[in-house]
PDB file of N, CA and C in Angstrom:
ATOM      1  N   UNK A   1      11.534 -17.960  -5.118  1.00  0.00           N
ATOM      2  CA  UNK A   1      10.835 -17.502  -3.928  1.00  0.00           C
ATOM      3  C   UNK A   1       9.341 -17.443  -4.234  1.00  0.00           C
ATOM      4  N   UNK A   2       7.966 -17.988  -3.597  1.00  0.00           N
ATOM      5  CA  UNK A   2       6.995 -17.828  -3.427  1.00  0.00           C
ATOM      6  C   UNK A   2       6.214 -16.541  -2.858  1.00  0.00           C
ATOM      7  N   UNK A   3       5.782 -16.264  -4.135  1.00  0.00           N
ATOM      8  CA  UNK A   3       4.599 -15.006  -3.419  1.00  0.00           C
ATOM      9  C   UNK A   3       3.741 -15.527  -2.737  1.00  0.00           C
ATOM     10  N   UNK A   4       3.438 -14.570  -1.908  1.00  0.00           N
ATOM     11  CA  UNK A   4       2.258 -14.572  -0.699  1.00  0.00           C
ATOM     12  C   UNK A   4       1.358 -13.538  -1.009  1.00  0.00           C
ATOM     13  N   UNK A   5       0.012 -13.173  -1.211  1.00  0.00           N
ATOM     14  CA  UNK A   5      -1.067 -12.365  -1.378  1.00  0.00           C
ATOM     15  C   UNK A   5      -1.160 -11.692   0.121  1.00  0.00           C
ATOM     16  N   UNK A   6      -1.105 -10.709   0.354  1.00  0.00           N
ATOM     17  CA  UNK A   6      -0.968  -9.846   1.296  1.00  0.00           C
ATOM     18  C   UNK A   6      -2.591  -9.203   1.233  1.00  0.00           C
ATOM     19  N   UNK A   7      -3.087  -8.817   2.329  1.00  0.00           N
ATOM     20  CA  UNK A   7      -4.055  -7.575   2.843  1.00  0.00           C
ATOM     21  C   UNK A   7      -3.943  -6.674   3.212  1.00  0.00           C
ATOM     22  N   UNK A   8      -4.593  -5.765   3.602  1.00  0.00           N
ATOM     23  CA  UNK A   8      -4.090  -4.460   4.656  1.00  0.00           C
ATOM     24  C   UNK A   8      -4.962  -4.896   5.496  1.00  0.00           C
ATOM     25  N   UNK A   9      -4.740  -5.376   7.149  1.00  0.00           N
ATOM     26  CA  UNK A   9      -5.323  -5.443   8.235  1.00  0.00           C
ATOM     27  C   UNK A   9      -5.590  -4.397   9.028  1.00  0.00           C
ATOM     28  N   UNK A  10      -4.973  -3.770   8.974  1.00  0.00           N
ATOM     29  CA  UNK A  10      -5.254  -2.179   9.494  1.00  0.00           C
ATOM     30  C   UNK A  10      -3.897  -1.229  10.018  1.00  0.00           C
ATOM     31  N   UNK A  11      -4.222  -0.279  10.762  1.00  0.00           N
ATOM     32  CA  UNK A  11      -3.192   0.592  11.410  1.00  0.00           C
ATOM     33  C   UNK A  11      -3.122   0.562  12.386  1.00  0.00           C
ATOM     34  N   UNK A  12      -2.108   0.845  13.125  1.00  0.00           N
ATOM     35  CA  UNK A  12      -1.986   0.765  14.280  1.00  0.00           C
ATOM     36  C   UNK A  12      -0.918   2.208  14.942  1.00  0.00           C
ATOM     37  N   UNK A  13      -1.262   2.684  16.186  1.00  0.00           N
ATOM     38  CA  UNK A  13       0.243   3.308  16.327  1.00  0.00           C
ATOM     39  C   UNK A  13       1.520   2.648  16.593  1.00  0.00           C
ATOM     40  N   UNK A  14       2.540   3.490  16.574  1.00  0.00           N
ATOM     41  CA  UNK A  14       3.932   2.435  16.239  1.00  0.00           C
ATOM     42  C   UNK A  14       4.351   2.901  17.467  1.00  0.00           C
ATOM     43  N   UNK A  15       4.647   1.376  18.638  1.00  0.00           N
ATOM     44  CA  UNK A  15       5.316   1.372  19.820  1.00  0.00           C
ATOM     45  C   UNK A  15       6.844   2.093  19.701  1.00  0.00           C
ATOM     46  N   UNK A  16       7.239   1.426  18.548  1.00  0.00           N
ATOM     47  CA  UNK A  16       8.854   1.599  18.533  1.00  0.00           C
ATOM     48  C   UNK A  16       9.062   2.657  18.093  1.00  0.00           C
ATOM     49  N   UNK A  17       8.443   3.894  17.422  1.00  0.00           N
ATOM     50  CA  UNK A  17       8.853   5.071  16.867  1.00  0.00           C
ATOM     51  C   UNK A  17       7.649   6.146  17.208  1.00  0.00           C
ATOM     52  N   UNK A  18       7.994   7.207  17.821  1.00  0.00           N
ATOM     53  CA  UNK A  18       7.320   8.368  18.291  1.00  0.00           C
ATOM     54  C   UNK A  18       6.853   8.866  17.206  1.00  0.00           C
ATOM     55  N   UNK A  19       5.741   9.455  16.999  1.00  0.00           N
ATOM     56  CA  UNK A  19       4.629   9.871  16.203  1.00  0.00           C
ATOM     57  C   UNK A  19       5.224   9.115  14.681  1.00  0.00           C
ATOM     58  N   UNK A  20       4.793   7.871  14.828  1.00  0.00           N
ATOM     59  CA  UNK A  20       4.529   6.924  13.680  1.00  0.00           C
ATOM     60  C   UNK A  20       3.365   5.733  13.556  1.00  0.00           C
ATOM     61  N   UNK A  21       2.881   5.303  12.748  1.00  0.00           N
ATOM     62  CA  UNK A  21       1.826   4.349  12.525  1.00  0.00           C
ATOM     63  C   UNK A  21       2.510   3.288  12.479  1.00  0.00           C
ATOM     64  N   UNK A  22       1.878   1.966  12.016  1.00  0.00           N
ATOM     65  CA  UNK A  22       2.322   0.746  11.863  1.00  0.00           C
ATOM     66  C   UNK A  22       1.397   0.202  11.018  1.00  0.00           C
ATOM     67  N   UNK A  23       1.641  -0.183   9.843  1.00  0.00           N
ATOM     68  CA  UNK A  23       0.506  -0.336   8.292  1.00  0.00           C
ATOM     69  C   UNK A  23       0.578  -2.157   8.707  1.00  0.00           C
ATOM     70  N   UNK A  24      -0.438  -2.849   8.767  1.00  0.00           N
ATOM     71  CA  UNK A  24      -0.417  -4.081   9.608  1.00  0.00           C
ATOM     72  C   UNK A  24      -0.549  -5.147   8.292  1.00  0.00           C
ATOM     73  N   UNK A  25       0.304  -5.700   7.813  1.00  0.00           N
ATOM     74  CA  UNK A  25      -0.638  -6.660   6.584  1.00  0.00           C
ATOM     75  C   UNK A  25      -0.374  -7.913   6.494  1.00  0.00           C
ATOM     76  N   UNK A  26      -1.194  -8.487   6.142  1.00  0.00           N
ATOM     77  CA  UNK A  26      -1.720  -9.820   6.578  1.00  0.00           C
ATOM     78  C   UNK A  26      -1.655 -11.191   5.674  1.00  0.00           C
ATOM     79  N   UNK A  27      -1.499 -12.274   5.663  1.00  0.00           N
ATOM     80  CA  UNK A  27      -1.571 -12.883   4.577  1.00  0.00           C
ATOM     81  C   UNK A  27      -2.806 -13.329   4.729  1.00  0.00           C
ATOM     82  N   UNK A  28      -3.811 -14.280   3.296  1.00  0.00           N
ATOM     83  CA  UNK A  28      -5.362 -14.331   3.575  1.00  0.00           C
ATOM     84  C   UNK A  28      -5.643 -15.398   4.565  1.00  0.00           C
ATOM     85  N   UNK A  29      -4.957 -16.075   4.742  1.00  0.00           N
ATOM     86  CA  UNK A  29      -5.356 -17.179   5.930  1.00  0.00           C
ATOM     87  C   UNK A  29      -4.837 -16.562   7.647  1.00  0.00           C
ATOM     88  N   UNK A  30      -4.178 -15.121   7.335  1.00  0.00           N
ATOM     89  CA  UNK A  30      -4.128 -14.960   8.990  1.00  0.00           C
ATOM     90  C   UNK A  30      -3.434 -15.639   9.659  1.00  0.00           C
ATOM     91  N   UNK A  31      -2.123 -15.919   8.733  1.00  0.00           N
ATOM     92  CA  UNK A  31      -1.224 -16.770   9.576  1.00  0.00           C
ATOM     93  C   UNK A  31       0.075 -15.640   9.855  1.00  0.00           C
ATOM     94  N   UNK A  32       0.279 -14.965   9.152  1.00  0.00           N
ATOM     95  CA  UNK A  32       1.354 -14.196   9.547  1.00  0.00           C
ATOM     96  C   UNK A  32       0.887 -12.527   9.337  1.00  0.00           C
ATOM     97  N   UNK A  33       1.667 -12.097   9.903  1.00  0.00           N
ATOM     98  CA  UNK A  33       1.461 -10.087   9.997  1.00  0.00           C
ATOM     99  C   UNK A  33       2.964  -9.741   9.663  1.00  0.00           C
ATOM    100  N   UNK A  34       2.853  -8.529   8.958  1.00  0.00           N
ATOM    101  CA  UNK A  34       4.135  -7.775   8.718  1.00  0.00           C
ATOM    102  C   UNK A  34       3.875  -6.139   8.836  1.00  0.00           C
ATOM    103  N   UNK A  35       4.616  -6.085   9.843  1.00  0.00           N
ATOM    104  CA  UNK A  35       3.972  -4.482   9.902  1.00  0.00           C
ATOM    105  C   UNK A  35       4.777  -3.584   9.853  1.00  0.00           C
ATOM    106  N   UNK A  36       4.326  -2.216   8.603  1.00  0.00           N
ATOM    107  CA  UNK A  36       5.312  -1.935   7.757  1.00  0.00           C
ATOM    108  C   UNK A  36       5.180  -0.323   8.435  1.00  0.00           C
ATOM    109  N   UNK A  37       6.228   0.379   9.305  1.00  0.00           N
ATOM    110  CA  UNK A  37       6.174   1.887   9.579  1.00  0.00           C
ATOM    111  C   UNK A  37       5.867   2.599   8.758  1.00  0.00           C
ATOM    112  N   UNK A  38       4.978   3.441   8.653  1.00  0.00           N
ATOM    113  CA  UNK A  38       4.672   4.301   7.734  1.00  0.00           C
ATOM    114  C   UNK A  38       4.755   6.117   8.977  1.00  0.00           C
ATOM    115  N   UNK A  39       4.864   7.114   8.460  1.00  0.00           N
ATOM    116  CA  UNK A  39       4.573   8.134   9.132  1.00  0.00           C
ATOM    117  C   UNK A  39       3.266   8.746   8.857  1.00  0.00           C
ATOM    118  N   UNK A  40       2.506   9.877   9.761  1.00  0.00           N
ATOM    119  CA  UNK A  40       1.472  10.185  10.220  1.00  0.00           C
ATOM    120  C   UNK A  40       0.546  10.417   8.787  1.00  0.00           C
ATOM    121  N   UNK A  41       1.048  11.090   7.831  1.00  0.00           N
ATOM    122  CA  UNK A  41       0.311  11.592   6.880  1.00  0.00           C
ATOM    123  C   UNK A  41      -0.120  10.522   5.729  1.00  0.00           C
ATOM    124  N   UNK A  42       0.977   9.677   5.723  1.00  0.00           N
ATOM    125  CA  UNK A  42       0.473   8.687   5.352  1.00  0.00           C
ATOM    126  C   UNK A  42      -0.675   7.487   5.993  1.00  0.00           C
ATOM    127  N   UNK A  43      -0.305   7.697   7.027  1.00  0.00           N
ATOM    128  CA  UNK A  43      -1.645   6.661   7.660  1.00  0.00           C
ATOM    129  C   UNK A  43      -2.816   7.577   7.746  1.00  0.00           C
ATOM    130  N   UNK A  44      -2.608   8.612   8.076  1.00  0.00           N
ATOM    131  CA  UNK A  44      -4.157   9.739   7.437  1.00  0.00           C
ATOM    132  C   UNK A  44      -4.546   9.203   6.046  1.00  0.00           C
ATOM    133  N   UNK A  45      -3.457   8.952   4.886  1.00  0.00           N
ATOM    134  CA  UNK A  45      -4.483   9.220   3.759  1.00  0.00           C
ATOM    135  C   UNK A  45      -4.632   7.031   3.493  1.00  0.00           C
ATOM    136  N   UNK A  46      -4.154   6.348   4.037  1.00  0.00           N
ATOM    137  CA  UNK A  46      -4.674   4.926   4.298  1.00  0.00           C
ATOM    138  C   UNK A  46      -6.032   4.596   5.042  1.00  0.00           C
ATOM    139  N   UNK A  47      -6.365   5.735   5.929  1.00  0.00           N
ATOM    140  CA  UNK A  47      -7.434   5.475   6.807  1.00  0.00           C
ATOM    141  C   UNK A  47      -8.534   6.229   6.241  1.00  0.00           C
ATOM    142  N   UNK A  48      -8.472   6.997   5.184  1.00  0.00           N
ATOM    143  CA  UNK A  48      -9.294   8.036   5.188  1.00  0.00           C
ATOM    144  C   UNK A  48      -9.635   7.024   3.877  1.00  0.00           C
ATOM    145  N   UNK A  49      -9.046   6.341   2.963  1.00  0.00           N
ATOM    146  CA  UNK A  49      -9.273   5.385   1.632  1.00  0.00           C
ATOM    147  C   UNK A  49     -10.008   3.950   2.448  1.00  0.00           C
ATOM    148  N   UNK A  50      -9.825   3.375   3.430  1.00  0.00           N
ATOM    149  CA  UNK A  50     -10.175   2.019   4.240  1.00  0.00           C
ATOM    150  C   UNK A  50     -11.789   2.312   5.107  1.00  0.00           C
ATOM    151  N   UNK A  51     -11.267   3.915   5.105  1.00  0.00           N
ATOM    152  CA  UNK A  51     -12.844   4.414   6.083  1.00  0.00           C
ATOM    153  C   UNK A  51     -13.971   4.588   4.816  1.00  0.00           C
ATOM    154  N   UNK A  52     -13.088   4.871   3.382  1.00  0.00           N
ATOM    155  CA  UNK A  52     -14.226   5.260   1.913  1.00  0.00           C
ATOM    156  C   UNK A  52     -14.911   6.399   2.636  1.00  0.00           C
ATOM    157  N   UNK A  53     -13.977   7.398   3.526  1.00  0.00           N
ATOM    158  CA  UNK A  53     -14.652   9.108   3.712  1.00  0.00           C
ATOM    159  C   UNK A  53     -14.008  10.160   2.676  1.00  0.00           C
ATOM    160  N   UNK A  54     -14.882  11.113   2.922  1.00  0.00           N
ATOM    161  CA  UNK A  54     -15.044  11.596   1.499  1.00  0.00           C
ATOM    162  C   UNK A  54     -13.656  13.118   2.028  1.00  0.00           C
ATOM    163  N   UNK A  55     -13.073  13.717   1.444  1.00  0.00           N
ATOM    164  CA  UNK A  55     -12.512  14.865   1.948  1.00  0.00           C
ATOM    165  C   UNK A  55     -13.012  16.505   1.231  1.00  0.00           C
ATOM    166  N   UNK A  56     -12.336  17.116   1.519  1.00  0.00           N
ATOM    167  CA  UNK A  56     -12.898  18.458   0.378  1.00  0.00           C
ATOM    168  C   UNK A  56     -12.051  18.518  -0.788  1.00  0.00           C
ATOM    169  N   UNK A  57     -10.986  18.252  -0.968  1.00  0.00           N
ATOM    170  CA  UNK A  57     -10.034  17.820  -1.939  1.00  0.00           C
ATOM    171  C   UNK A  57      -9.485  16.818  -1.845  1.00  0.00           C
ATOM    172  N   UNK A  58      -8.811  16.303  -3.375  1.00  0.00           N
ATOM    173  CA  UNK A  58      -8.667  15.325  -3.647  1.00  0.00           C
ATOM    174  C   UNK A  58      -6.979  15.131  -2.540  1.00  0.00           C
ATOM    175  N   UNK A  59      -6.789  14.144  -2.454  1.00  0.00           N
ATOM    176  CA  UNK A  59      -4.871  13.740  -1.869  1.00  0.00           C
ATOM    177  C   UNK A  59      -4.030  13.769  -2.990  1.00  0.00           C
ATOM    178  N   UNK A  60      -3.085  13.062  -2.437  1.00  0.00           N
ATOM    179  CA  UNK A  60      -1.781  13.156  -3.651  1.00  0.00           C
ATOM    180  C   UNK A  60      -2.233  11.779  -3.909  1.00  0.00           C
ATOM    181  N   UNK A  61      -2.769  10.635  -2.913  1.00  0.00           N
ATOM    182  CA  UNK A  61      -2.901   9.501  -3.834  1.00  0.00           C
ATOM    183  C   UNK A  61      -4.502   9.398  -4.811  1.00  0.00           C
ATOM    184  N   UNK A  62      -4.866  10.126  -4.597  1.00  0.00           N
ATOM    185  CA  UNK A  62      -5.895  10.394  -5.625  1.00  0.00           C
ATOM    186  C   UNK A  62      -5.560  11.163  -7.249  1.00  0.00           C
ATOM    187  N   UNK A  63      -4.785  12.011  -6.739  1.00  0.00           N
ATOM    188  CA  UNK A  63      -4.543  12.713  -7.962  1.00  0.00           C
ATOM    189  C   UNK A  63      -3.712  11.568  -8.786  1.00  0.00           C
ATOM    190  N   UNK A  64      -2.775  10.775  -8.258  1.00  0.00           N
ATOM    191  CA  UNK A  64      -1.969  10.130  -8.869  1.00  0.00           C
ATOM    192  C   UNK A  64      -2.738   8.493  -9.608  1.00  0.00           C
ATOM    193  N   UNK A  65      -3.863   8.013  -8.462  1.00  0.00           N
ATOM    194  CA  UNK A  65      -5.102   7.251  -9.392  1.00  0.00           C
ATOM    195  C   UNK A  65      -5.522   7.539 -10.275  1.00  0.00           C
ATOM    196  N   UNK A  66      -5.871   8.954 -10.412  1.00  0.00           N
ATOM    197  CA  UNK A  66      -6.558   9.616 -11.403  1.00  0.00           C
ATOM    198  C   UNK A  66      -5.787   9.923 -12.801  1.00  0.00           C
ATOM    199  N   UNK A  67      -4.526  10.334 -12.715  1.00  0.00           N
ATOM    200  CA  UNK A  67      -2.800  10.254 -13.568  1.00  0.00           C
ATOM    201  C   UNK A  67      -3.113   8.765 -14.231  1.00  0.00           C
ATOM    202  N   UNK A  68      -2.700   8.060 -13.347  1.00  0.00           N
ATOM    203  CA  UNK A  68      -2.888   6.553 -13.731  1.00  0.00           C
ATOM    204  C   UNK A  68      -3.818   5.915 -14.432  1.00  0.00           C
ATOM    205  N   UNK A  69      -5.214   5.979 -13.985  1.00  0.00           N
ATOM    206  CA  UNK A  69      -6.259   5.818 -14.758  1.00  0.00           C
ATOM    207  C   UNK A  69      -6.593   6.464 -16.185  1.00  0.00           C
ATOM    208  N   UNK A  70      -6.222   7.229 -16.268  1.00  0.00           N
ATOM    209  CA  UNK A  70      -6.013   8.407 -17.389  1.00  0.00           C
ATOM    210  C   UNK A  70      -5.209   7.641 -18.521  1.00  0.00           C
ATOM    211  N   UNK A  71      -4.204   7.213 -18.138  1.00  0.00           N
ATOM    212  CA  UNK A  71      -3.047   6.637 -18.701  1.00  0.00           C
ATOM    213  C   UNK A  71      -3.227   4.983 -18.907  1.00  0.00           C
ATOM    214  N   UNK A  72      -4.408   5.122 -18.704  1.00  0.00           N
ATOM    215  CA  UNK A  72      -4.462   3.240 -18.541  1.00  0.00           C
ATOM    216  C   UNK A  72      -3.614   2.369 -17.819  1.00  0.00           C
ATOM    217  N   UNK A  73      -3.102   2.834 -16.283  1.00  0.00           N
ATOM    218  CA  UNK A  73      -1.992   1.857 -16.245  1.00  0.00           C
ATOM    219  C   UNK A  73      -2.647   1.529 -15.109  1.00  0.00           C
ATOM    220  N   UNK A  74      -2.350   0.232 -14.789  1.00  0.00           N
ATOM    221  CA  UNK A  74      -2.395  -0.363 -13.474  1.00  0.00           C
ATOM    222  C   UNK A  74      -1.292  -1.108 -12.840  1.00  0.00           C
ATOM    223  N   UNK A  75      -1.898  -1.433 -11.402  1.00  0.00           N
ATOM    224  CA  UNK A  75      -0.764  -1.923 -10.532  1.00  0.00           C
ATOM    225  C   UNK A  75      -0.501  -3.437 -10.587  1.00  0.00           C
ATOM    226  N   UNK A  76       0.363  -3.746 -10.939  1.00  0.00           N
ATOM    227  CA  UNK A  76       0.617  -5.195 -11.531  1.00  0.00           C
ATOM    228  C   UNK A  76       0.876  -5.694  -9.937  1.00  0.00           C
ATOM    229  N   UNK A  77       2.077  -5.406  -9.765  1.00  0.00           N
ATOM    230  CA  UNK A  77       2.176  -6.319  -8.751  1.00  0.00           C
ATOM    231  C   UNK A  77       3.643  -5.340  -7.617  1.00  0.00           C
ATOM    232  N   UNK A  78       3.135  -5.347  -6.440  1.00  0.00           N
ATOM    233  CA  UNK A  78       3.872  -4.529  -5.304  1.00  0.00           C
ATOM    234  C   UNK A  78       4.733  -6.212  -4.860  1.00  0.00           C
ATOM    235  N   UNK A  79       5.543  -5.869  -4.815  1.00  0.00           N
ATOM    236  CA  UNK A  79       6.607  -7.003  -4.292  1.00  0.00           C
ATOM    237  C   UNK A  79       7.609  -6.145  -2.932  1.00  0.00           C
ATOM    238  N   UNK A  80       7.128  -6.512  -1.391  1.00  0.00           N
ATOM    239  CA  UNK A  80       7.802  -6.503  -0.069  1.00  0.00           C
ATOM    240  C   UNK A  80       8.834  -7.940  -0.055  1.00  0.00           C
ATOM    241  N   UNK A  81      10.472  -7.362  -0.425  1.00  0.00           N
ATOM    242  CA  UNK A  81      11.489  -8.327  -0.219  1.00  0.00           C
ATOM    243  C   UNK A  81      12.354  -7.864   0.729  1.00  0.00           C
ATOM    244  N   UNK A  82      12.251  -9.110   1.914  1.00  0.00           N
ATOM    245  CA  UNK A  82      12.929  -9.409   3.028  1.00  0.00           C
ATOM    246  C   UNK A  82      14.491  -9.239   2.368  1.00  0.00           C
ATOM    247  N   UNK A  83      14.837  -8.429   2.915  1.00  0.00           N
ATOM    248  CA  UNK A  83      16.961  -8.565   2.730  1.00  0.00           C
ATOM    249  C   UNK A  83      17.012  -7.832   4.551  1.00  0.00           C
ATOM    250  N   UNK A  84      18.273  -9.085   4.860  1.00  0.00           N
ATOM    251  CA  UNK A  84      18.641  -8.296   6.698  1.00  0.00           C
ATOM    252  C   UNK A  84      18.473  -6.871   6.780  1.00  0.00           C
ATOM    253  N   UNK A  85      17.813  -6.449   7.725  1.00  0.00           N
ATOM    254  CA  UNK A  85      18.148  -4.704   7.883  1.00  0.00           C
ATOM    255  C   UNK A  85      17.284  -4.037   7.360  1.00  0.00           C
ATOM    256  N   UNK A  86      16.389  -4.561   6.275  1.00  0.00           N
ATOM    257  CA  UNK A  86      15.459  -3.400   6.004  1.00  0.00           C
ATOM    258  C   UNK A  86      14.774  -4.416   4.533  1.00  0.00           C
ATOM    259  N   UNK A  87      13.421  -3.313   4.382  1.00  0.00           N
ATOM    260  CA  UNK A  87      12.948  -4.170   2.861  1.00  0.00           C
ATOM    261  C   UNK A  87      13.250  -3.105   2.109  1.00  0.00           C
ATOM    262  N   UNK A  88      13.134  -3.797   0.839  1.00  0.00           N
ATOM    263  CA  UNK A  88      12.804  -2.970  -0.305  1.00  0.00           C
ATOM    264  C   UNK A  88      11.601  -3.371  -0.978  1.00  0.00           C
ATOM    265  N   UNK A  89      11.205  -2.196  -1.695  1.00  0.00           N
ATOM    266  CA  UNK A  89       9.870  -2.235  -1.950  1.00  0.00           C
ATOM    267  C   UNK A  89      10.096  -1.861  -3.405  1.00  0.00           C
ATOM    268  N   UNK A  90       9.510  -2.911  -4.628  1.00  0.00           N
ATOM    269  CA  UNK A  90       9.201  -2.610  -5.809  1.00  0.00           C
ATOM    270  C   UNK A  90       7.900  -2.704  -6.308  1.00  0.00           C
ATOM    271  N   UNK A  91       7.844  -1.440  -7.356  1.00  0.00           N
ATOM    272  CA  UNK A  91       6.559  -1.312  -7.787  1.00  0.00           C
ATOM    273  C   UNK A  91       6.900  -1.854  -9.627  1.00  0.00           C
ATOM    274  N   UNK A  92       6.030  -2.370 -10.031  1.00  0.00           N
ATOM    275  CA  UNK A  92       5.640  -2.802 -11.356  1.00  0.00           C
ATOM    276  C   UNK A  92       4.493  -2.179 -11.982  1.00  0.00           C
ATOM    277  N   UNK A  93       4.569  -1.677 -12.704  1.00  0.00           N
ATOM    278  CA  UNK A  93       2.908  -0.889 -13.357  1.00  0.00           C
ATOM    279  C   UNK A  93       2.979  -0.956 -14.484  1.00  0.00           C
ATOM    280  N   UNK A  94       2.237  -1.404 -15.311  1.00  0.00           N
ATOM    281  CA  UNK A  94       1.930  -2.301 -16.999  1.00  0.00           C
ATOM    282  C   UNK A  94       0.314  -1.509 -17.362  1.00  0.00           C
ATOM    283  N   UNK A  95       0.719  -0.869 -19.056  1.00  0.00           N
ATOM    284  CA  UNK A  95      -0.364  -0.332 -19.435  1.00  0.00           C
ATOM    285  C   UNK A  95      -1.084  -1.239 -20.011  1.00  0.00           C
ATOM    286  N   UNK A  96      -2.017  -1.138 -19.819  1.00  0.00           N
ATOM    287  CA  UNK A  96      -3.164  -2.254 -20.344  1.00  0.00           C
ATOM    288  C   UNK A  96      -3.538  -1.503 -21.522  1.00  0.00           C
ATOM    289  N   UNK A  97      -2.632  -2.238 -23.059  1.00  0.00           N
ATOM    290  CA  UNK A  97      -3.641  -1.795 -24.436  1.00  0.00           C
ATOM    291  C   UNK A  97      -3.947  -3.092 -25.266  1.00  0.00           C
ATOM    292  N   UNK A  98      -5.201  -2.660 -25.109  1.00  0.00           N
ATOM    293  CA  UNK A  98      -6.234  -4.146 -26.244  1.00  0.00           C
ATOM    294  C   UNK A  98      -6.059  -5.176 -25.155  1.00  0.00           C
ATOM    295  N   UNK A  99      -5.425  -6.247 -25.743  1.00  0.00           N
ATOM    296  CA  UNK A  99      -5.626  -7.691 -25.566  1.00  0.00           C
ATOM    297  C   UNK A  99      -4.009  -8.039 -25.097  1.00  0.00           C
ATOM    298  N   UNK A 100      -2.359  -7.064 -25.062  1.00  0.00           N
ATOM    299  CA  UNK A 100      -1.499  -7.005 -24.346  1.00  0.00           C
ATOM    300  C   UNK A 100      -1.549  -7.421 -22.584  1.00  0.00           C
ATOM    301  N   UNK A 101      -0.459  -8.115 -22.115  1.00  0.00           N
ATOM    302  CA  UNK A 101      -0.356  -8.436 -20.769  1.00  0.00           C
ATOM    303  C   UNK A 101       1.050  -8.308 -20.439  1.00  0.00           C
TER     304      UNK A 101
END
């Protein structure tokens, strides 16, 4: 199966579900959209990272950048796989030491 490089195009509210967002993402040529439900608090702390506004405390996804960074790890690679009925979503995260990949 071929990866596709995804964006975040933005938010939207979600027609199909009462007080929900719709996380909009994009591939780089703008040929296709996949738009992934997220609920309210989460599209607060997506919009508030896309707007780069500042808050009085840090979020949970800050604290957990900050965990991470600490730890040297980064985000290798988020993989959205189509199966009927629903996706699943895997995360990969690889510590970067020395000259290791």
């Amino acid at each position: 199966m071929d990866r596709i490089r995804l964006k975040v195009l933005g938010l939207s509210y979600s027609m199909s579900q009462a007080g929900a967002y719709a996380l909009i993402l994009a591939d780089e040529q703008d040929m296709h959209r996949i738009p992934i439900v997220i609920g309210m608090p989460e599209a607060q702390s997506i919009a508030i990272q896309l707007e780069k506004m500042q808050t009085q405390r840090p979020l949970t996804h800050d604290l957990i950048k900050k965990l991470a960074d600490a730890l040297q790890v980064t985000l290798k690679l988020l993989s959205i796989v189509w199966i009927p009925e629903f996706f699943i979503r895997n995360c990969y995260l690889r510590k970067i030491l020395n000259k290791s990949k």
